[in-house]
PDB file of N, CA and C in Angstrom:
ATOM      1  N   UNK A   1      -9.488  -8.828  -1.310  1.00  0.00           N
ATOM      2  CA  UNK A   1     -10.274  -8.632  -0.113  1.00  0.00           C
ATOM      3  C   UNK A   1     -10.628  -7.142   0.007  1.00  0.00           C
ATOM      4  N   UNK A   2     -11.811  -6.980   0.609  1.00  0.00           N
ATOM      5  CA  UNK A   2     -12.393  -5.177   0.850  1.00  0.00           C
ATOM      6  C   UNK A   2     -11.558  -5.467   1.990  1.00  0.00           C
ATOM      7  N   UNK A   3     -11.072  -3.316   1.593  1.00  0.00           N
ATOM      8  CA  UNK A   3     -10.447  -2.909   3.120  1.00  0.00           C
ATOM      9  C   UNK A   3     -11.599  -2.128   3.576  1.00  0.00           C
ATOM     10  N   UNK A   4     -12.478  -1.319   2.450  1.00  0.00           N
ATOM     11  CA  UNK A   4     -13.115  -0.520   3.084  1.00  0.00           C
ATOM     12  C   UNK A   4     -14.487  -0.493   2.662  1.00  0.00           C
ATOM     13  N   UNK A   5     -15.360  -0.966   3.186  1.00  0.00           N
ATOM     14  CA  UNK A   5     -16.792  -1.284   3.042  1.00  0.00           C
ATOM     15  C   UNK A   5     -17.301  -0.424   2.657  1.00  0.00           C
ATOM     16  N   UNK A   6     -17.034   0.771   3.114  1.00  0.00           N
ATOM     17  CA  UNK A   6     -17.695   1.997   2.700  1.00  0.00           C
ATOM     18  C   UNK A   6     -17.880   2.676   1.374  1.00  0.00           C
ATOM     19  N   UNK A   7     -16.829   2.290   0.914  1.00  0.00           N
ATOM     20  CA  UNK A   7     -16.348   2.900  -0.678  1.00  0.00           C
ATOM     21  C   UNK A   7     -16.144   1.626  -1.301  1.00  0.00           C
ATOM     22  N   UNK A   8     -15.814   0.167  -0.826  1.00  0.00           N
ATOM     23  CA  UNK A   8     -15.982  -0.989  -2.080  1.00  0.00           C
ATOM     24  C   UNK A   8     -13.886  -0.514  -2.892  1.00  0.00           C
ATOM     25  N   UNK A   9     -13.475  -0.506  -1.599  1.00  0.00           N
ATOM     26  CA  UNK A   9     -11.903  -0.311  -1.972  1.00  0.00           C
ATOM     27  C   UNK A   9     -11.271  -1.512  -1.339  1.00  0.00           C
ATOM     28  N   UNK A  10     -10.836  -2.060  -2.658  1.00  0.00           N
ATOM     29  CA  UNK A  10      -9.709  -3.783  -1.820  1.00  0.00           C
ATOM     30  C   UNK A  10      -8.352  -3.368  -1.838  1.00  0.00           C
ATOM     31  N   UNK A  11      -7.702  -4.474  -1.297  1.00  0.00           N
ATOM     32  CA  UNK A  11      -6.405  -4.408  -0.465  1.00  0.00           C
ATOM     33  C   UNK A  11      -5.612  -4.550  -2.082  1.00  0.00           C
ATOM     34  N   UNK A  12      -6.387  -4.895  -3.104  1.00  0.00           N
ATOM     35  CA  UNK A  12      -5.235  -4.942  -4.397  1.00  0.00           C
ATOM     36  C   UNK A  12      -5.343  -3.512  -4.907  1.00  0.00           C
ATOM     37  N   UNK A  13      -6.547  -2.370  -4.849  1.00  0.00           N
ATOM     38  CA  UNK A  13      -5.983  -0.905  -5.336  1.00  0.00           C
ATOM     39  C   UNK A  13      -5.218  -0.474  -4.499  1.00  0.00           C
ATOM     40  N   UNK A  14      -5.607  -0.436  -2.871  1.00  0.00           N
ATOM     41  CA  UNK A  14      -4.343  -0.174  -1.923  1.00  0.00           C
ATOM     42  C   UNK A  14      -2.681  -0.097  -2.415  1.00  0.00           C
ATOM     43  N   UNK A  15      -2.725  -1.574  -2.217  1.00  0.00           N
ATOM     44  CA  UNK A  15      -1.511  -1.971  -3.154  1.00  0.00           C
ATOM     45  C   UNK A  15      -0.842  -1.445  -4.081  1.00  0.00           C
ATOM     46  N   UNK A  16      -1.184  -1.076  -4.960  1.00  0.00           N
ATOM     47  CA  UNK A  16      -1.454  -0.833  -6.355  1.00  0.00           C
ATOM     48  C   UNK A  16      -0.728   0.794  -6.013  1.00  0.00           C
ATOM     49  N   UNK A  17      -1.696   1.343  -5.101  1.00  0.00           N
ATOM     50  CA  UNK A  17      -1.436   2.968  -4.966  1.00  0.00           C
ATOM     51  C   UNK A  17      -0.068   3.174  -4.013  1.00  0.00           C
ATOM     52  N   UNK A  18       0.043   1.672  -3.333  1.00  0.00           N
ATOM     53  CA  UNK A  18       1.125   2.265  -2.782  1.00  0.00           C
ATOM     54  C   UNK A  18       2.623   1.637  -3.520  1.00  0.00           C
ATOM     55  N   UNK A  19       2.670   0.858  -4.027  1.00  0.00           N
ATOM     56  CA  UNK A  19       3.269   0.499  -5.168  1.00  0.00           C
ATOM     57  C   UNK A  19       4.072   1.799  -5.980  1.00  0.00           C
ATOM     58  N   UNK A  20       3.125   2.248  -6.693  1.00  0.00           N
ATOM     59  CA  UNK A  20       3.284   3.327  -7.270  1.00  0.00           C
ATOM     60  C   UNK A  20       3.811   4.644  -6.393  1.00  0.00           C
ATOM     61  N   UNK A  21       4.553   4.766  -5.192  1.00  0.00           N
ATOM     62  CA  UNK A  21       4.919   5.443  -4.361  1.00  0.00           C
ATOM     63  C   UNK A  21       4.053   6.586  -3.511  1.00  0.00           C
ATOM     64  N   UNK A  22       2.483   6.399  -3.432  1.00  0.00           N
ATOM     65  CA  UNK A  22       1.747   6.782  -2.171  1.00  0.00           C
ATOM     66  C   UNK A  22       1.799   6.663  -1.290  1.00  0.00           C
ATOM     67  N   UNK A  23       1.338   7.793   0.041  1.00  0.00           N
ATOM     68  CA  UNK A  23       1.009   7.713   1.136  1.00  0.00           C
ATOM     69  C   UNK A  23       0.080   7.540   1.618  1.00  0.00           C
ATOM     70  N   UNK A  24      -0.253   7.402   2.696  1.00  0.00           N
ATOM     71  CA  UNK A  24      -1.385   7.143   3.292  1.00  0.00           C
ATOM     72  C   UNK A  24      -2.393   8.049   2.793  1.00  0.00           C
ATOM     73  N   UNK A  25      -2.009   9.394   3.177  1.00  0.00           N
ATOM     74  CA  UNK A  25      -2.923  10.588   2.543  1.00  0.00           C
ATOM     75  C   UNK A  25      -3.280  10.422   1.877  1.00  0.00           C
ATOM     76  N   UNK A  26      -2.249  10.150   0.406  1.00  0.00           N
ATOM     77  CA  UNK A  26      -2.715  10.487  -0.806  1.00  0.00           C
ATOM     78  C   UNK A  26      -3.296   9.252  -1.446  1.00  0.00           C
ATOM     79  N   UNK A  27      -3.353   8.097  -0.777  1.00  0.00           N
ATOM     80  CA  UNK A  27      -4.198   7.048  -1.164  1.00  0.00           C
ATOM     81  C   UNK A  27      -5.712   7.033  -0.555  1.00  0.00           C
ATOM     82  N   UNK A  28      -5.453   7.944   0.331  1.00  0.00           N
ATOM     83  CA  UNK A  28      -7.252   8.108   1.172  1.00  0.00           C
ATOM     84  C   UNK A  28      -7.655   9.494  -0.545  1.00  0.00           C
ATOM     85  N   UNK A  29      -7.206  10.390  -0.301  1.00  0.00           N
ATOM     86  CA  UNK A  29      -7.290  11.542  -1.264  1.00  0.00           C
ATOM     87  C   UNK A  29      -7.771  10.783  -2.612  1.00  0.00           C
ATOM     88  N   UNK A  30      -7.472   9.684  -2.768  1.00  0.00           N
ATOM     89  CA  UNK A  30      -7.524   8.779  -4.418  1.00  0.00           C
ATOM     90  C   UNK A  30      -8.501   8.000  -4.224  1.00  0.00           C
ATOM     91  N   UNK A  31      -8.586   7.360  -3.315  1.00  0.00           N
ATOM     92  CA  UNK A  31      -9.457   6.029  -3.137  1.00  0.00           C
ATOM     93  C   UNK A  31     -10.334   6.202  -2.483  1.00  0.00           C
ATOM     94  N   UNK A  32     -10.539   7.530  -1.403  1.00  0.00           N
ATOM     95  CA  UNK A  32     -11.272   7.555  -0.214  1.00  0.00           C
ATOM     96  C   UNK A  32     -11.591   6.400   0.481  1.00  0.00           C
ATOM     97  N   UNK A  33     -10.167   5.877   1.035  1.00  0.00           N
ATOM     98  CA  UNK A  33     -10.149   4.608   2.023  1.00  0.00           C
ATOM     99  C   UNK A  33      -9.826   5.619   3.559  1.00  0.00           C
ATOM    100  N   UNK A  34     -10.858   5.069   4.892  1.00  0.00           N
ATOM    101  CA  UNK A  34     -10.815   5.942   5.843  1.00  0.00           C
ATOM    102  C   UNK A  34     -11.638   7.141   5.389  1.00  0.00           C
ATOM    103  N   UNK A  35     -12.369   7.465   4.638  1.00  0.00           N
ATOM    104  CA  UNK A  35     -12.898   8.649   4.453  1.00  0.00           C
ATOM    105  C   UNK A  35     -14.070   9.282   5.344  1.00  0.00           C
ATOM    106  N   UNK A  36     -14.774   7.817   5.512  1.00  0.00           N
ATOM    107  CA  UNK A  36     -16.097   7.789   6.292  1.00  0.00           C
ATOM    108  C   UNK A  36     -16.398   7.457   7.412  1.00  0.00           C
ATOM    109  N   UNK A  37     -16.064   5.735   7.820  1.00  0.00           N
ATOM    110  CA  UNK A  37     -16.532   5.454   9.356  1.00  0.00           C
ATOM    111  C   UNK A  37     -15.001   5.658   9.648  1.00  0.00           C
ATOM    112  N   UNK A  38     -14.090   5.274   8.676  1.00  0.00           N
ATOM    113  CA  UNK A  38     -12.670   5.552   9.906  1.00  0.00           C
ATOM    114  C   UNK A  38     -11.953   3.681  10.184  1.00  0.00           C
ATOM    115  N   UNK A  39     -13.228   2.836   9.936  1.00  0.00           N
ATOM    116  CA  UNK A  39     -13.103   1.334  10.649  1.00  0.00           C
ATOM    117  C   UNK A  39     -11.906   0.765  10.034  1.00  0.00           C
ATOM    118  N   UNK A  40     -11.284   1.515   8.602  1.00  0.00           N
ATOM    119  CA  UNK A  40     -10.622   0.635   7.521  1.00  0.00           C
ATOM    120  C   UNK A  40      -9.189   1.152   7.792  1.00  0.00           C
ATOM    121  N   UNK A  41      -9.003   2.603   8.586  1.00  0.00           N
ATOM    122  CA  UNK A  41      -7.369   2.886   8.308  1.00  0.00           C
ATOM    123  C   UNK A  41      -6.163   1.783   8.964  1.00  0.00           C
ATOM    124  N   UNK A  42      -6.389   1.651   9.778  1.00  0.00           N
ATOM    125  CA  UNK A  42      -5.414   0.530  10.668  1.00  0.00           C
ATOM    126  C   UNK A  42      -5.348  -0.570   9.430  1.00  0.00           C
ATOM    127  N   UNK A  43      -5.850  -1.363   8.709  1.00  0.00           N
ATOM    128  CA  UNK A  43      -5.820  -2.556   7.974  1.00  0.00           C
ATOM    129  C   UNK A  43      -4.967  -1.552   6.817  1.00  0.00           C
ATOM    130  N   UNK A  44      -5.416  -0.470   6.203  1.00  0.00           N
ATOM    131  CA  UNK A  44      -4.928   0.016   5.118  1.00  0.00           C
ATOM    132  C   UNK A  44      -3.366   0.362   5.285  1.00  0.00           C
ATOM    133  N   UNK A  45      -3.638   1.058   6.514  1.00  0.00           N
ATOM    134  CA  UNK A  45      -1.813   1.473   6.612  1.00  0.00           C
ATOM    135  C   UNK A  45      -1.077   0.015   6.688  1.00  0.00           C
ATOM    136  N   UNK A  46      -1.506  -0.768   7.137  1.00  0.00           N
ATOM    137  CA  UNK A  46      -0.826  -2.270   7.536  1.00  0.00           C
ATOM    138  C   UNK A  46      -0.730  -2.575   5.762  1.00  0.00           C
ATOM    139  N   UNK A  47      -1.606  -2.677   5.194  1.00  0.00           N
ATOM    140  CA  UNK A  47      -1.094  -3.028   3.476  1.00  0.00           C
ATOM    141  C   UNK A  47      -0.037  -2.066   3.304  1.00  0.00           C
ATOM    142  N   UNK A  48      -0.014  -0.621   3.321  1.00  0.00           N
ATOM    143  CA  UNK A  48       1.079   0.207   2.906  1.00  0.00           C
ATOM    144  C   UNK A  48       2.030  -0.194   2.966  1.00  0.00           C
ATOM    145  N   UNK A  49       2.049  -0.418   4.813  1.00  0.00           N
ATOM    146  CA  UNK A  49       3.295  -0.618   5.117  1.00  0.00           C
ATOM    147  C   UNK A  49       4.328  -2.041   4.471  1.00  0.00           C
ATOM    148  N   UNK A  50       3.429  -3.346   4.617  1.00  0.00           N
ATOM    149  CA  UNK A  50       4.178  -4.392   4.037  1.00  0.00           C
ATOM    150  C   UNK A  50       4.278  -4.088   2.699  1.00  0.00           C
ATOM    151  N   UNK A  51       3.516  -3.041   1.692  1.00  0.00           N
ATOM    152  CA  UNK A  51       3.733  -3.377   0.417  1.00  0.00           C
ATOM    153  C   UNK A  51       5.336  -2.103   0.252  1.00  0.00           C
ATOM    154  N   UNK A  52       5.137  -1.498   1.347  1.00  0.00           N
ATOM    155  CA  UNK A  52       6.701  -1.053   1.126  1.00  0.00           C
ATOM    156  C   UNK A  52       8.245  -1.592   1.774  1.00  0.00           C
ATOM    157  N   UNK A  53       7.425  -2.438   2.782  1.00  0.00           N
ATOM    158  CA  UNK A  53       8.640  -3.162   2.710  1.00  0.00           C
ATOM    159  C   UNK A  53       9.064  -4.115   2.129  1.00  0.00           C
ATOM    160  N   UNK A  54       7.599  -4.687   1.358  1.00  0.00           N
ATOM    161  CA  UNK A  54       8.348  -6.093   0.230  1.00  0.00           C
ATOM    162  C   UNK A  54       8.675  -5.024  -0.852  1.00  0.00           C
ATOM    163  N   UNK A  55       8.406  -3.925  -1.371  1.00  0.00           N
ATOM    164  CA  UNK A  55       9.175  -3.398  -2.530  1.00  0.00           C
ATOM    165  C   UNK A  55      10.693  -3.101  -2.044  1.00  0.00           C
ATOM    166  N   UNK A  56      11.232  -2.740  -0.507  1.00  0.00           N
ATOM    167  CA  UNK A  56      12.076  -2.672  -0.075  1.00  0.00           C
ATOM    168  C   UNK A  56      12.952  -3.763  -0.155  1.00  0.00           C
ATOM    169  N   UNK A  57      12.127  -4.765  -0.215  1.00  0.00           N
ATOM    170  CA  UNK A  57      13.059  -6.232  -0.180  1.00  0.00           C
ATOM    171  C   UNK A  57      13.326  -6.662  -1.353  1.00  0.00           C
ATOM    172  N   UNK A  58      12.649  -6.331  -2.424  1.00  0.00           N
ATOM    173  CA  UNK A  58      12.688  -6.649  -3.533  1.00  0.00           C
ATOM    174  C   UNK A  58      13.905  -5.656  -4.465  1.00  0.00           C
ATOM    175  N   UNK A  59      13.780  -4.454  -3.926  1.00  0.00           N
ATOM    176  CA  UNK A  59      15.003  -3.228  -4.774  1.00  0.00           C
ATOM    177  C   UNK A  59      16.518  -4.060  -3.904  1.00  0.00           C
ATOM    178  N   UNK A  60      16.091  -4.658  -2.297  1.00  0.00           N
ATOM    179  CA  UNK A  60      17.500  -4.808  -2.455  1.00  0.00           C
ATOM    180  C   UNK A  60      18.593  -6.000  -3.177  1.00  0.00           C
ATOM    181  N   UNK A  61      17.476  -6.643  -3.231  1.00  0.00           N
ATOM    182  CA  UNK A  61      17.591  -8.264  -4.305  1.00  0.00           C
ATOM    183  C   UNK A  61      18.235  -8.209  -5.233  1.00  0.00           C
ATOM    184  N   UNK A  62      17.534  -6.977  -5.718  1.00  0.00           N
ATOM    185  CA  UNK A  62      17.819  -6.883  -6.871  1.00  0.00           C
ATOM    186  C   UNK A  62      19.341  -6.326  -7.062  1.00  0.00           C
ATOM    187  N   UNK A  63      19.243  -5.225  -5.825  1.00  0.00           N
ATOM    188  CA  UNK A  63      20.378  -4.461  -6.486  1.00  0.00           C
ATOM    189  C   UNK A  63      22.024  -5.317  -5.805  1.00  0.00           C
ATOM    190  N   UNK A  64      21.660  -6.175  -4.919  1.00  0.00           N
ATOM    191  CA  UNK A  64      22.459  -7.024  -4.521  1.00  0.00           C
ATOM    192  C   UNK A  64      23.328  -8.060  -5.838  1.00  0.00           C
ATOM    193  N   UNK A  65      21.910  -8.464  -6.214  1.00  0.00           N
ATOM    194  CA  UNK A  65      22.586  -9.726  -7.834  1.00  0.00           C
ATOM    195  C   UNK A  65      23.253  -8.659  -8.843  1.00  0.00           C
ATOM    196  N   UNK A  66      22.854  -6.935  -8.774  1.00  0.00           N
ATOM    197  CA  UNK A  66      24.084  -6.727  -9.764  1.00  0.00           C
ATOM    198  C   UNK A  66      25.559  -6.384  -9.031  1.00  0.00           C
ATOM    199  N   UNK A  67      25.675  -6.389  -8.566  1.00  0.00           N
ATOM    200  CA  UNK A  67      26.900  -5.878  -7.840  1.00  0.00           C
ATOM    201  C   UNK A  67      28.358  -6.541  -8.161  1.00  0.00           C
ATOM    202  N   UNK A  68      29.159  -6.175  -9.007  1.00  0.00           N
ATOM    203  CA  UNK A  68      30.407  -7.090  -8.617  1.00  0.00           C
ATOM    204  C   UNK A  68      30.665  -7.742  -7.734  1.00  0.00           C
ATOM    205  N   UNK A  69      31.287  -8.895  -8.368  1.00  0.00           N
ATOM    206  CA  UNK A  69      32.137  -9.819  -7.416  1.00  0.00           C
ATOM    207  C   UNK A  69      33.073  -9.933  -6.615  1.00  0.00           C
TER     208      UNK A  69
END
């Protein structure tokens, strides 16, 4: 899905940038999402944010199944 009409930026490079441990900044700075009308930041930070808390949920999964018994 486009987050940002303006620049033709979807919610999977979002992702992608924040994945790879970006911020908001530095994913506007990369992607120029929010650069122009402004209409797209609220939806973008909302991807950030869940894509860091499912990586959050996912490191603890993980690090839960190694743990001794």
């Amino acid at each position: 899905m486009y987050v940002c009409l303006c620049h033709a930026i979807t919610e999977h490079q979002i992702r992608d940038s924040a994945a790879a441990g970006a911020c908001f900044e530095e994913i506007s700075a990369q992607l120029g999402v929010a650069t122009c009308c402004g209409q797209c930041r609220d939806h973008a930070e909302t991807v950030i944010a869940e894509c860091r808390n499912n990586a959050l949920c996912e490191f603890s999964r993980g690090a839960s199944a190694t743990l001794p018994a």
